[in-house]
Protein backbone atom coordinates (compact mmCIF):
# COMPACT_ATOMS: atom_id res chain seq x y z
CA UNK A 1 65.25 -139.10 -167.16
CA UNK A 2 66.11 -135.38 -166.32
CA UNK A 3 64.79 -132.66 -169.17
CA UNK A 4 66.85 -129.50 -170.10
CA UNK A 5 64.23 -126.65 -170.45
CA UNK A 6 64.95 -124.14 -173.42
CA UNK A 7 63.73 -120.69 -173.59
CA UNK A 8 63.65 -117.86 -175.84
CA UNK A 9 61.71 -114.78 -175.25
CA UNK A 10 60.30 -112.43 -177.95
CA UNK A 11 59.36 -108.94 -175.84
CA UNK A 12 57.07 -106.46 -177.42
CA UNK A 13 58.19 -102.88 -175.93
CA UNK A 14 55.50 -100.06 -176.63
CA UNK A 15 57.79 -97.01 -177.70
CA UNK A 16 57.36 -93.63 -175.52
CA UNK A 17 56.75 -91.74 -178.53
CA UNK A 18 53.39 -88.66 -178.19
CA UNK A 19 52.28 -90.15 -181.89
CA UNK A 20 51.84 -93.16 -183.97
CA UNK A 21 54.60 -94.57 -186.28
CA UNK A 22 53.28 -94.04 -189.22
CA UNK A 23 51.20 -90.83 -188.79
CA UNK A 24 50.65 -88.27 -186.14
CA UNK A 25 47.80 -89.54 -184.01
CA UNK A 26 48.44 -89.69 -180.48
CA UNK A 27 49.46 -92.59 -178.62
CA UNK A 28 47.87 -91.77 -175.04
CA UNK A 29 46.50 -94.27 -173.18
CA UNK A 30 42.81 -94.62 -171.60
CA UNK A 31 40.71 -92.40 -174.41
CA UNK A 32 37.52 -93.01 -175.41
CA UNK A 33 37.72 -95.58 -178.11
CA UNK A 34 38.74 -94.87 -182.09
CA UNK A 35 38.74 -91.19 -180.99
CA UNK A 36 42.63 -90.88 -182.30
CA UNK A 37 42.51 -92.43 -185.58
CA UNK A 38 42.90 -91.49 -189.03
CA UNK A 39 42.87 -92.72 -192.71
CA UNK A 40 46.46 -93.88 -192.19
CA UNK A 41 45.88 -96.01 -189.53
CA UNK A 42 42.90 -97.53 -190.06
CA UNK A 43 43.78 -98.27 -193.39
CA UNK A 44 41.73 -96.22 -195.81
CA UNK A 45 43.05 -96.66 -199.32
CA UNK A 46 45.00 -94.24 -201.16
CA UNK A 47 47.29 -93.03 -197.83
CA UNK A 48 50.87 -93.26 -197.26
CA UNK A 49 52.95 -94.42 -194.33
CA UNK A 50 55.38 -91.65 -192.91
CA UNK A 51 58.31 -93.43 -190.53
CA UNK A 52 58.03 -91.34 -186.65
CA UNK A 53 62.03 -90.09 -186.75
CA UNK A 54 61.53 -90.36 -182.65
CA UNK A 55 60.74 -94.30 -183.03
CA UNK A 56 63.93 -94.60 -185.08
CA UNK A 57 66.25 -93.16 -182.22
CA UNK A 58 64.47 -95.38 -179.62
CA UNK A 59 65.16 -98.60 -181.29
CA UNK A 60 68.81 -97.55 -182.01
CA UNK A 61 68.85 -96.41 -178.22
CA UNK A 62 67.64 -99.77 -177.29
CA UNK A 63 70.21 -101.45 -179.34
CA UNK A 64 73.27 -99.80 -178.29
CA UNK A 65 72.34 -100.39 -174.56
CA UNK A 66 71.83 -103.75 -175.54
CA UNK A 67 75.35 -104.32 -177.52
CA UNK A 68 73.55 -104.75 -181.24
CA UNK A 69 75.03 -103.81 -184.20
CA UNK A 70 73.22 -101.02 -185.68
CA UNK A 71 72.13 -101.95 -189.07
CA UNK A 72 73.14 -99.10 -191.50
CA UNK A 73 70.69 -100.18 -193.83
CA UNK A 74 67.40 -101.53 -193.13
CA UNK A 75 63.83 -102.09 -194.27
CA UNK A 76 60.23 -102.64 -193.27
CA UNK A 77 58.52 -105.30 -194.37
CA UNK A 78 54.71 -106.40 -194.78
CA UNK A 79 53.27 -109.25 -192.77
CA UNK A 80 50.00 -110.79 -194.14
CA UNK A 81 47.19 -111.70 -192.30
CA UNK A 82 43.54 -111.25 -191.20
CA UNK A 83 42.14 -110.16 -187.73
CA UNK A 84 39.46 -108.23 -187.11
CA UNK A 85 42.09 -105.74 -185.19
CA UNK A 86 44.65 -105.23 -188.02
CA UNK A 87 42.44 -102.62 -190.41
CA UNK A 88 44.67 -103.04 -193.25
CA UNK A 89 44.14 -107.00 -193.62
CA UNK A 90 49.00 -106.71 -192.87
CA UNK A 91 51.30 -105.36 -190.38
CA UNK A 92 54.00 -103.37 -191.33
CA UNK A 93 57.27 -104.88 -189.35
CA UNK A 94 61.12 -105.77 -189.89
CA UNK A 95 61.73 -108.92 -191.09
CA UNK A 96 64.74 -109.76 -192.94
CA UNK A 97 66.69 -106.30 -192.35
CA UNK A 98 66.08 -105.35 -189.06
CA UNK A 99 67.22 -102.24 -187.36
CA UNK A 100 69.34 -103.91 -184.44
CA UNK A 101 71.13 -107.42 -184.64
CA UNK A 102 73.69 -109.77 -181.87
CA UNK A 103 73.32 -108.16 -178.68
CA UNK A 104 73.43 -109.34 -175.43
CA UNK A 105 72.23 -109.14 -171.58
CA UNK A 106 73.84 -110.20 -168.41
CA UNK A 107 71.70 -111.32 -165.62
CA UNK A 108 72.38 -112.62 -162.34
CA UNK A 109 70.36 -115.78 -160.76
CA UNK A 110 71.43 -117.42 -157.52
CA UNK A 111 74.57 -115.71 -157.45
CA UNK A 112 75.41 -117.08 -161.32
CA UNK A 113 76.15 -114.62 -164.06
CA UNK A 114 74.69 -115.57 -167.78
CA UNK A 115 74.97 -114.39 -170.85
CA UNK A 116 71.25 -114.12 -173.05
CA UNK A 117 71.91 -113.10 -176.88
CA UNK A 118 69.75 -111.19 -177.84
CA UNK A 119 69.07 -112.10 -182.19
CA UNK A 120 67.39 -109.15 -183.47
CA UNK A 121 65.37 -105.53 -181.97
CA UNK A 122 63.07 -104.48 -184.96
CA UNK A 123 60.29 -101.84 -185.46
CA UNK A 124 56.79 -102.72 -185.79
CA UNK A 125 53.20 -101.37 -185.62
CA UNK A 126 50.97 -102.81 -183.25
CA UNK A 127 47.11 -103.88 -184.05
CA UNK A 128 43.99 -102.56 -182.42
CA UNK A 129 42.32 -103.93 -179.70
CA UNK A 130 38.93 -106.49 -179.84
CA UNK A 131 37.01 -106.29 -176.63
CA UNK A 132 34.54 -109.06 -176.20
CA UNK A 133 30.86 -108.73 -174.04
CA UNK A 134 27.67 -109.92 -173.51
CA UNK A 135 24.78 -107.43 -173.67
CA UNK A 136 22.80 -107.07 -170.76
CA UNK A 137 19.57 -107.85 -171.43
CA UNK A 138 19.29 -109.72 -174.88
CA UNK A 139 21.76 -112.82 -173.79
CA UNK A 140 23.62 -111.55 -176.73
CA UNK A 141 27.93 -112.11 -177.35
CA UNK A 142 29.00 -109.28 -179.22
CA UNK A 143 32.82 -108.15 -180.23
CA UNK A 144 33.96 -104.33 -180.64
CA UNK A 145 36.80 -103.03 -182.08
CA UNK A 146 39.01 -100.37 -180.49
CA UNK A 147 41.86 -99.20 -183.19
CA UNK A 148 43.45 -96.25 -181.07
CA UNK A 149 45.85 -98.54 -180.40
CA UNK A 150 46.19 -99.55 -184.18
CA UNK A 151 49.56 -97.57 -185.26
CA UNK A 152 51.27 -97.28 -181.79
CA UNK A 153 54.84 -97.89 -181.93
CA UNK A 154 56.39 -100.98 -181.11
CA UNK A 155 59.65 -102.47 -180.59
CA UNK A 156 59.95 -106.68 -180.95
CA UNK A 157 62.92 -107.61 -178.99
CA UNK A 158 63.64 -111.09 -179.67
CA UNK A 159 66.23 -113.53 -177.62
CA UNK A 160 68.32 -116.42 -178.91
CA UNK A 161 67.19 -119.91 -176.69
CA UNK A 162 69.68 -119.13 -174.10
CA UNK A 163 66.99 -119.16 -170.96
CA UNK A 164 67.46 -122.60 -169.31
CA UNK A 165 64.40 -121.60 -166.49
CA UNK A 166 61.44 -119.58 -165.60
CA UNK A 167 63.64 -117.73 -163.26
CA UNK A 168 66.27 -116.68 -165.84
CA UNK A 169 62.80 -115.70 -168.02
CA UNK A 170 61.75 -113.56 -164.96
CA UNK A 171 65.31 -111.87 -164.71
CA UNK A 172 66.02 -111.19 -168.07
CA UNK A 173 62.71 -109.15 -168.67
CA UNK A 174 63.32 -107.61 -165.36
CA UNK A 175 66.98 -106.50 -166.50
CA UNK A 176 65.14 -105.22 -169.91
CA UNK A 177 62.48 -103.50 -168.69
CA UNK A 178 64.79 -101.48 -166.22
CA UNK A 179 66.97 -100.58 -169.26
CA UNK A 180 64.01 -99.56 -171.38
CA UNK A 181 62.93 -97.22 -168.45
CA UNK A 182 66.38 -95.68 -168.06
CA UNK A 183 66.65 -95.10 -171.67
CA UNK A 184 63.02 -93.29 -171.70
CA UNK A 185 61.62 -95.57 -174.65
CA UNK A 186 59.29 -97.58 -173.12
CA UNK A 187 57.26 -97.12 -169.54
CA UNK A 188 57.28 -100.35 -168.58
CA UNK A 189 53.42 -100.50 -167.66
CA UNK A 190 52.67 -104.26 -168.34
CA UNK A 191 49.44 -104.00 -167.25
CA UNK A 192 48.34 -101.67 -169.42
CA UNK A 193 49.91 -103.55 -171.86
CA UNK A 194 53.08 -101.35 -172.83
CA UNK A 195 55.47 -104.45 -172.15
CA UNK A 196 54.24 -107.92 -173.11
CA UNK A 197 56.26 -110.85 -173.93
CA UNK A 198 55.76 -114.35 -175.87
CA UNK A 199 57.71 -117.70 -174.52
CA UNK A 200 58.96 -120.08 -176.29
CA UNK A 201 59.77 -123.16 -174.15
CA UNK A 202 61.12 -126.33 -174.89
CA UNK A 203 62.39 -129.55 -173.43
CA UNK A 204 64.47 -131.88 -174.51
CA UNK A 205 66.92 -134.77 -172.40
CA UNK A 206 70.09 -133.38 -170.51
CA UNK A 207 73.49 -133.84 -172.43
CA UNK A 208 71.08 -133.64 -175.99
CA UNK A 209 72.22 -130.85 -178.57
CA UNK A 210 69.51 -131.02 -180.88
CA UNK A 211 66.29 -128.87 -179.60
CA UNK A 212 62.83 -130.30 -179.14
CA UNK A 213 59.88 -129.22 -180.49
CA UNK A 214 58.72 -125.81 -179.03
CA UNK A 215 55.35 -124.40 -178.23
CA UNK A 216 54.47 -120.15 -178.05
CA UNK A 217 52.91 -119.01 -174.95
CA UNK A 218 51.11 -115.46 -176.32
CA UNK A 219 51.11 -112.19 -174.96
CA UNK A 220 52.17 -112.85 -171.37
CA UNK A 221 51.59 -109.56 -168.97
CA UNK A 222 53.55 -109.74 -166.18
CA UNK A 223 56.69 -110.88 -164.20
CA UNK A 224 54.69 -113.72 -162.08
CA UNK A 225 52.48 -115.10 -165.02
CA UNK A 226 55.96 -115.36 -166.96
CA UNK A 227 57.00 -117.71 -164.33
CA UNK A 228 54.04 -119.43 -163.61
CA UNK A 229 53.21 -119.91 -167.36
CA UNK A 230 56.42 -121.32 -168.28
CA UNK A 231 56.74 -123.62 -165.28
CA UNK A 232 53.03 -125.25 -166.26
CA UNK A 233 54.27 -125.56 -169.90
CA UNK A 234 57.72 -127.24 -169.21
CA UNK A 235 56.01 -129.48 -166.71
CA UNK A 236 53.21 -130.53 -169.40
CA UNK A 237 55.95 -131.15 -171.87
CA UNK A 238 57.62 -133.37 -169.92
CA UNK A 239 54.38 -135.30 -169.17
CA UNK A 240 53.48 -135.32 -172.85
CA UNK A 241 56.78 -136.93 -173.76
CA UNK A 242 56.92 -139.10 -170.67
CA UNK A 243 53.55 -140.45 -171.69
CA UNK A 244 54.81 -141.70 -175.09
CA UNK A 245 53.56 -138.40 -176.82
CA UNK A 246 54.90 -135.76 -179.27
CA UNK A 247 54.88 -132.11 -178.60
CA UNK A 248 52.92 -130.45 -181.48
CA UNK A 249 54.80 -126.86 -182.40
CA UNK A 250 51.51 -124.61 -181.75
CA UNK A 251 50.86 -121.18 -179.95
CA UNK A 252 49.47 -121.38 -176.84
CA UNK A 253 47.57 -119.47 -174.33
CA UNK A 254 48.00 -118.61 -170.92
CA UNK A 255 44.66 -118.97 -168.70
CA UNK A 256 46.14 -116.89 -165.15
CA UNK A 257 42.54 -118.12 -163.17
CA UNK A 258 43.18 -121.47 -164.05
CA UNK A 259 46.89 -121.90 -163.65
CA UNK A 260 47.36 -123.94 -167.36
CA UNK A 261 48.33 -122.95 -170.83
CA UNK A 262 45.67 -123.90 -173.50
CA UNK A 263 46.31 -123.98 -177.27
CA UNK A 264 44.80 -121.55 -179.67
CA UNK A 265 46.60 -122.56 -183.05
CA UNK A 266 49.16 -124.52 -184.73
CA UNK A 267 52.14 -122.12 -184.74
CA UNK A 268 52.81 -120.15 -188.00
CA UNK A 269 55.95 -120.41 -189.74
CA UNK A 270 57.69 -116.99 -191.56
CA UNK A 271 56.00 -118.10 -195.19
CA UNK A 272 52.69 -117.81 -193.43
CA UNK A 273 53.20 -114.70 -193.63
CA UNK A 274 53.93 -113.73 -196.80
CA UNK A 275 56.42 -111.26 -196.08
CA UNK A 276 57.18 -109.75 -198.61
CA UNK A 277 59.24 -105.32 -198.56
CA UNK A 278 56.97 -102.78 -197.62
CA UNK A 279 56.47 -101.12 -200.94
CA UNK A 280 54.85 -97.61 -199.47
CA UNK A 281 58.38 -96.54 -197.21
CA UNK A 282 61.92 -96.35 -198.24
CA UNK A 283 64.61 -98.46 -196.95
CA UNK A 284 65.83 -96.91 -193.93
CA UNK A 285 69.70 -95.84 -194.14
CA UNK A 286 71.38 -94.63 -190.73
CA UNK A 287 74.73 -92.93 -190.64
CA UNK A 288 77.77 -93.97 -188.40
CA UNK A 289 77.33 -89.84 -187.36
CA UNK A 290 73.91 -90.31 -185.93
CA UNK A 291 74.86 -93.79 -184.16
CA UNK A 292 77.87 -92.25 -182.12
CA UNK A 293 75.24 -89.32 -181.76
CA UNK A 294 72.86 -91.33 -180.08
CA UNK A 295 75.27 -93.31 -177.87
CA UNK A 296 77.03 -89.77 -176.72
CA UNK A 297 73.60 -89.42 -175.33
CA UNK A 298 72.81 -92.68 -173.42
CA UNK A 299 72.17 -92.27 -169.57
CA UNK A 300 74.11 -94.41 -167.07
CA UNK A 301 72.58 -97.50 -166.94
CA UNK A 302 71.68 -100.33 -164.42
CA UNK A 303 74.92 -102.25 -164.35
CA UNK A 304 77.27 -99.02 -164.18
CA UNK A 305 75.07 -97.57 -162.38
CA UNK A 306 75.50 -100.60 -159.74
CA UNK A 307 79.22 -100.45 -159.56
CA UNK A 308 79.46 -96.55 -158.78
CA UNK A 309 76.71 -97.33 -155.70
CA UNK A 310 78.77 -99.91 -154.69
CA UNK A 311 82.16 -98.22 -155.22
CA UNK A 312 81.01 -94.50 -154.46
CA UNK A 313 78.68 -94.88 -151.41
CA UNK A 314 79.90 -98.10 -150.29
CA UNK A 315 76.59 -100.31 -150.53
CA UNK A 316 76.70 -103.85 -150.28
CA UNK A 317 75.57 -105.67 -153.70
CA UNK A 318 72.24 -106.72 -153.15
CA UNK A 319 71.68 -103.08 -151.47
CA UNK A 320 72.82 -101.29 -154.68
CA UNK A 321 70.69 -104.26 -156.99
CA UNK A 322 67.50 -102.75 -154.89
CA UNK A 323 68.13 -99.49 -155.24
CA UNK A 324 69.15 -99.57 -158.97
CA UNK A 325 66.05 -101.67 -160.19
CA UNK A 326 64.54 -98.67 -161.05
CA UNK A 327 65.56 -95.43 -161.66
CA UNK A 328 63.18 -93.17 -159.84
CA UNK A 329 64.22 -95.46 -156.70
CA UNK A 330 68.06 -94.74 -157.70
CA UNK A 331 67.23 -91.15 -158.58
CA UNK A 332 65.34 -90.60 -154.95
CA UNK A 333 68.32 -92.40 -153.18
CA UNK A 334 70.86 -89.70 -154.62
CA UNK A 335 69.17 -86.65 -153.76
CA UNK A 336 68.70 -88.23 -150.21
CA UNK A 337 72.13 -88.62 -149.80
CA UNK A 338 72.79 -85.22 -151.66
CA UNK A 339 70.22 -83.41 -149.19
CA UNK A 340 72.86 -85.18 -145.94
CA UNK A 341 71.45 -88.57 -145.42
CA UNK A 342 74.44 -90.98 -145.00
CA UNK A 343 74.31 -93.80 -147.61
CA UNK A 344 73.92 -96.63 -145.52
CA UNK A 345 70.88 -95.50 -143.29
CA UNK A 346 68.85 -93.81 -146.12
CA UNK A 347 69.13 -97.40 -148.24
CA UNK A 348 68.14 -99.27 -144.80
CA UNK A 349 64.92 -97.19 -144.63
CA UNK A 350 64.02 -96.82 -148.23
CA UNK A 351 64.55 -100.74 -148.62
CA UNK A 352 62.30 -100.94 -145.26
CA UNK A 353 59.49 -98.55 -143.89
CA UNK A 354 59.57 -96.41 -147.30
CA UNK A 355 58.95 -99.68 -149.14
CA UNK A 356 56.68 -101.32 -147.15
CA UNK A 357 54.72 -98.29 -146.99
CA UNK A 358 54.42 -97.64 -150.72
CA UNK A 359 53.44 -101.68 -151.22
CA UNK A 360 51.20 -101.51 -148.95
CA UNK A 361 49.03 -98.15 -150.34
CA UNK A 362 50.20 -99.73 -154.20
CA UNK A 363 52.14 -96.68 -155.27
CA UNK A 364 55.54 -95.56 -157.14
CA UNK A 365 58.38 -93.64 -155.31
CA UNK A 366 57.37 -90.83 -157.67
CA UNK A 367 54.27 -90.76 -155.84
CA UNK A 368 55.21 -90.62 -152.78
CA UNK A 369 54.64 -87.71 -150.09
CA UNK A 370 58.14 -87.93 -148.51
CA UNK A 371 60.62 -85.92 -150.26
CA UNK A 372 64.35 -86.88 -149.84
CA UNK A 373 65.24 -83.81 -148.08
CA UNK A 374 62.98 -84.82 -145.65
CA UNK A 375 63.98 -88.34 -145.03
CA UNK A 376 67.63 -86.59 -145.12
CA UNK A 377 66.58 -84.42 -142.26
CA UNK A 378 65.24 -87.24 -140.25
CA UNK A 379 68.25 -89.22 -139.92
CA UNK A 380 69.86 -85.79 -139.31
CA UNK A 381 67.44 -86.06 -135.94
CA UNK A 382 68.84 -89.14 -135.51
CA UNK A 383 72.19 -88.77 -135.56
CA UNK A 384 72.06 -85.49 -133.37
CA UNK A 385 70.34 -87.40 -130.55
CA UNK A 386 67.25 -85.17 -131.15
CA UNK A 387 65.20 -88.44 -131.67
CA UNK A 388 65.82 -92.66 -131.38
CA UNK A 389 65.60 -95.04 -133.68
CA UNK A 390 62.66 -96.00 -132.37
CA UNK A 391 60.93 -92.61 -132.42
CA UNK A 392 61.92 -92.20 -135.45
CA UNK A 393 59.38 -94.74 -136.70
CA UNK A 394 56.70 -92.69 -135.29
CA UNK A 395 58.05 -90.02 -136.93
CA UNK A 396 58.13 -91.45 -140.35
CA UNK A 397 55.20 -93.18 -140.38
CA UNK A 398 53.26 -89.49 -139.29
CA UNK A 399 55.87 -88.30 -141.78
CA UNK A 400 54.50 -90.64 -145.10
CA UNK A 401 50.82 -89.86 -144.41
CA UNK A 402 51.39 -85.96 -144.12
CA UNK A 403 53.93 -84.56 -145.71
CA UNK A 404 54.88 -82.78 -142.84
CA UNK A 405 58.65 -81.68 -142.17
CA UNK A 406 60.56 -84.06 -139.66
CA UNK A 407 60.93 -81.04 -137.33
CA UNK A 408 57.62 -79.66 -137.53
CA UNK A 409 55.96 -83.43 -136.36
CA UNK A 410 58.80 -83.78 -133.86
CA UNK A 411 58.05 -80.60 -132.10
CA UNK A 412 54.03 -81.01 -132.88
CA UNK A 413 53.91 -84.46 -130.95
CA UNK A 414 56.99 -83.95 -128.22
CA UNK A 415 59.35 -86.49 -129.93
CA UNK A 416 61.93 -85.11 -128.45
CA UNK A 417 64.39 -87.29 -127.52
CA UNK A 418 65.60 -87.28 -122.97
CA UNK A 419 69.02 -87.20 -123.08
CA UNK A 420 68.77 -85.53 -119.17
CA UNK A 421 70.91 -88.22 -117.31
CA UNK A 422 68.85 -86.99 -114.04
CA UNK A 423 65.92 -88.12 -115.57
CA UNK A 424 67.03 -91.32 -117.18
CA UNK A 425 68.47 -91.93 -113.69
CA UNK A 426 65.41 -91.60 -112.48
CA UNK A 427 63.29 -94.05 -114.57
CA UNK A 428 65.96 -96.54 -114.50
CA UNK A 429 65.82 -96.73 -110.50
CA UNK A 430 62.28 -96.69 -110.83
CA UNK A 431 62.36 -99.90 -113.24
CA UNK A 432 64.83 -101.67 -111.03
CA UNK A 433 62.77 -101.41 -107.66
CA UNK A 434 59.70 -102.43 -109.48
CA UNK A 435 61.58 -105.62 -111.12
CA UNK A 436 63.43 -106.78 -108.15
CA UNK A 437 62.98 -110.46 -108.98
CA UNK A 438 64.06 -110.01 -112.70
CA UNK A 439 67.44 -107.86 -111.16
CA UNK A 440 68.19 -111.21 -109.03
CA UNK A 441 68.10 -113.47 -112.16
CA UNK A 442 70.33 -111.16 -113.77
CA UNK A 443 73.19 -110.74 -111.45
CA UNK A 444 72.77 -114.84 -110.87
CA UNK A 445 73.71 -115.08 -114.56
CA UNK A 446 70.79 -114.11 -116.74
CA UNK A 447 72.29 -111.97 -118.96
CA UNK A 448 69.48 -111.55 -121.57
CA UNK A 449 67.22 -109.87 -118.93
CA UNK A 450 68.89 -106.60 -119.71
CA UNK A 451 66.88 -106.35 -122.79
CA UNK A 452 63.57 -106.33 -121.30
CA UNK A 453 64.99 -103.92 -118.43
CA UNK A 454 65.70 -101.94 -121.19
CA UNK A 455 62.80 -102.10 -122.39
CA UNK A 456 60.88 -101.21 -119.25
CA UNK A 457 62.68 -98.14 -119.20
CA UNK A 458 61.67 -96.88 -122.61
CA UNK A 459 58.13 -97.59 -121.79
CA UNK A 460 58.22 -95.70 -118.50
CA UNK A 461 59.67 -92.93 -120.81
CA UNK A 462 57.40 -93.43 -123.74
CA UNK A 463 60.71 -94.27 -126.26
CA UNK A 464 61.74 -90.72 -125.97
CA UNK A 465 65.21 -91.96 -123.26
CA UNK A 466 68.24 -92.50 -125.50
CA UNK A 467 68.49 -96.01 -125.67
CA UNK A 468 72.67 -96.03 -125.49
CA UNK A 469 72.43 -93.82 -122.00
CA UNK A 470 69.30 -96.30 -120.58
CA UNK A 471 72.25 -99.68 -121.53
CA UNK A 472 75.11 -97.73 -119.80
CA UNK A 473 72.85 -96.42 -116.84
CA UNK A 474 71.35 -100.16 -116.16
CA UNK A 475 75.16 -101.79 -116.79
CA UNK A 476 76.15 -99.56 -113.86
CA UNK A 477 73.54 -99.91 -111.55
CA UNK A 478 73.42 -103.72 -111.78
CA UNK A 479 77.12 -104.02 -111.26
């Protein structure tokens, strides 16, 4: 029997904001630990919760990028229960007024466009953090509690089932997370936990309407352990119900080491939670004025941002997707092209050596040493005949690790390019008296022995002949 996989994805976006939601402690990461608390919260009694205004616009940001209604009236609410994390024994979240409602993102998987709904975007708080350790020494276990993160503002943005495969998963939080960096709400950094998502997966038989019973895969951390957690869990569904079994609704775990999901609890239901209005804040009422306020402000995002690439600079479609993933790499490609670089050329080398380069040393664009103007004044070189392609490797490679202007390690080195035709004359009769047996094959019908003739030539020259002028040269003499 062939199983239908069914997928719904609740993402928890960390908001950009400097302070807490609730009160005015700072939300930096990588301080010492409960060094930006305070009595509201840790959860000292007899303190009020005051909404962050700048938490508000994010989540309507998100929502109109996103196509959600914006609700015009909506409330927090309090969700009961007890970890050692969560100082006031309930988080304070959205539950059955949230801010944002019905959107939608397109996504694009093997060439086939889909549709995810997304059901609701609401504000929450997020807990602490419990750090677990043995002492050295005293072969104790022992559990801290770090609450700095206790009060930093969250957005839950939760999808309808519409993912069919860990692929789509992967896609669709891709496709998020480059919106929620465009808008400026949310850096994206899942490994310090800013972005983190929960699966819910699925199976049931092909052609059935009716879903099967589901199973929560916590607090996933990045794009491959999406895939690779969801792939184990559909696969152990299958087996479970292929064996005769029943899938038990519970939240799971994902172990990364081990490669397998392992469960932690049965999975709560909404009247676990005793949700009941949050009794310390107001209902939150937005006006139609600040809505079209906020959406006069929204940047150009990915998908418009992909047809002006493709329309404006002429980019093939998978060019533009690269370049558009994220903004600083779309942001770095325009002022290339605005410093001269042509289009084309600076995508080729920013999808190639730039990239491979940055992977490689594990940094951003925005950390790069290149500037744009510079990688615009390379391909300046090139297209002068000042340097080849091929030189202009060197160049760039000498040009990532220093900094250096183009010019500067062209002229430092002696890049310069031979464009003399006495001296390319020269080299090329050399070549052809030392490689008389390889210019017999050729003119008895081995045509692909011009290559490496060629490429005898730019040795003898060190790469700096121009490789158009060596072709012609060799054409002329071996004719």
């Amino acid at each position: 029997m062939r199983y239908e996989s069914v997928i719904g994805l609740e993402v928890h976006a960390q908001m950009l904001t400097k302070t807490k939601i609730f009160c005015g402690c700072s939300t930096e990461f990588g301080s010492e630990p409960n060094t930006q608390t305070c009595p509201v919260c840790i959860g000292m009694p007899g303190v009020l919760p005051v909404l962050n205004g700048k938490a508000l616009e994010f989540a309507i940001r998100t929502g109109l990028a996103t196509h959600c209604t914006i609700s015009l009236f909506s409330r927090f609410a309090r969700k009961n229960y007890f970890y050692p994390d969560l100082p006031k024994g309930y988080q304070i979240s959205q539950y059955e007024l949230p801010i944002c409602e019905n959107g939608h993102l397109d996504i694009l998987v093997d060439g086939e466009a889909r549709r995810i709904g997304i059901t609701r975007i609401h504000m929450e708080e997020d807990a602490g953090k419990n750090i677990h350790e043995s002492a050295a020494g005293d072969g104790g276990n022992y559990s801290f509690v770090d609450l700095n993160r206790a009060g930093t503002p969250l957005m839950e943005i939760v999808s309808e089932p519409d993912i069919r495969s860990p692929q789509e998963a992967v896609e669709y939080m891709k496709k998020l997370r480059s919106i929620l960096r465009y808008l400026g709400v949310c850096d994206g950094n899942m490994e310090q936990g800013s972005l983190r998502c929960d699966a819910n997966v699925s199976v049931r038989p092909f052609g059935q309407e009716e879903f099967g019973t589901r199973a929560e895969i916590k607090n996933i951390n990045s794009f491959r352990f999406v895939e690779k957690a969801i792939e184990y869990e559909i696969k152990r569904q299958i087996k479970v119900v292929e064996g005769g079994g029943r899938v038990i609704q519970e939240t799971r775990l994902w172990d990364s080491g081990r490669g397998v999901t392992e469960s932690m609890r049965g999975k709560e239901e909404a009247h676990d939670y005793r949700y009941f209005p949050e009794p310390d804040l107001v209902p939150i009422t937005v006006g139609k004025e600040l809505i079209d306020e906020i959406r006069s402000s929204l940047p150009e995002l990915p998908d418009a941002k992909r047809e002006r690439f493709v329309r404006d600079y002429g980019l093939q479609e998978p060019d533009a997707d690269f370049l558009i993933s994220e903004i600083s790499t779309a942001d770095w490609f325009e002022e290339t092209v605005k410093s001269g670089g042509q289009p084309k050329a600076v995508s080729n080398w920013m999808k190639g050596d730039l990239m491979k380069m940055l992977n490689e040393d594990g940094r951003s664009i925005e950390e790069c040493a290149v500037k744009p103007s510079q990688l615009a004044g390379m391909l300046k070189l090139i297209d002068n005949n000042t340097i080849s392609g091929k030189i202009a490797k060197t160049v760039f490679e000498e040009l990532y690790k220093t900094g250096k202007d183009p010019e500067v390690i062209v002229k430092e080195k002696g890049l310069i390019q031979i464009t003399d035709t006495g001296e390319i004359e020269k080299a090329v009769d050399d070549v052809l008296s030392r490689h008389s047996g390889e210019v017999e094959r050729y003119k008895a019908g081995e045509d692909k022995l011009l290559g490496f003739l060629v490429g005898q030539v730019m040795k003898l020259t060190k790469g700096k002949a121009n490789p158009q002028a060596v072709n012609e040269l060799l054409k002329s003499r071996l004719s």
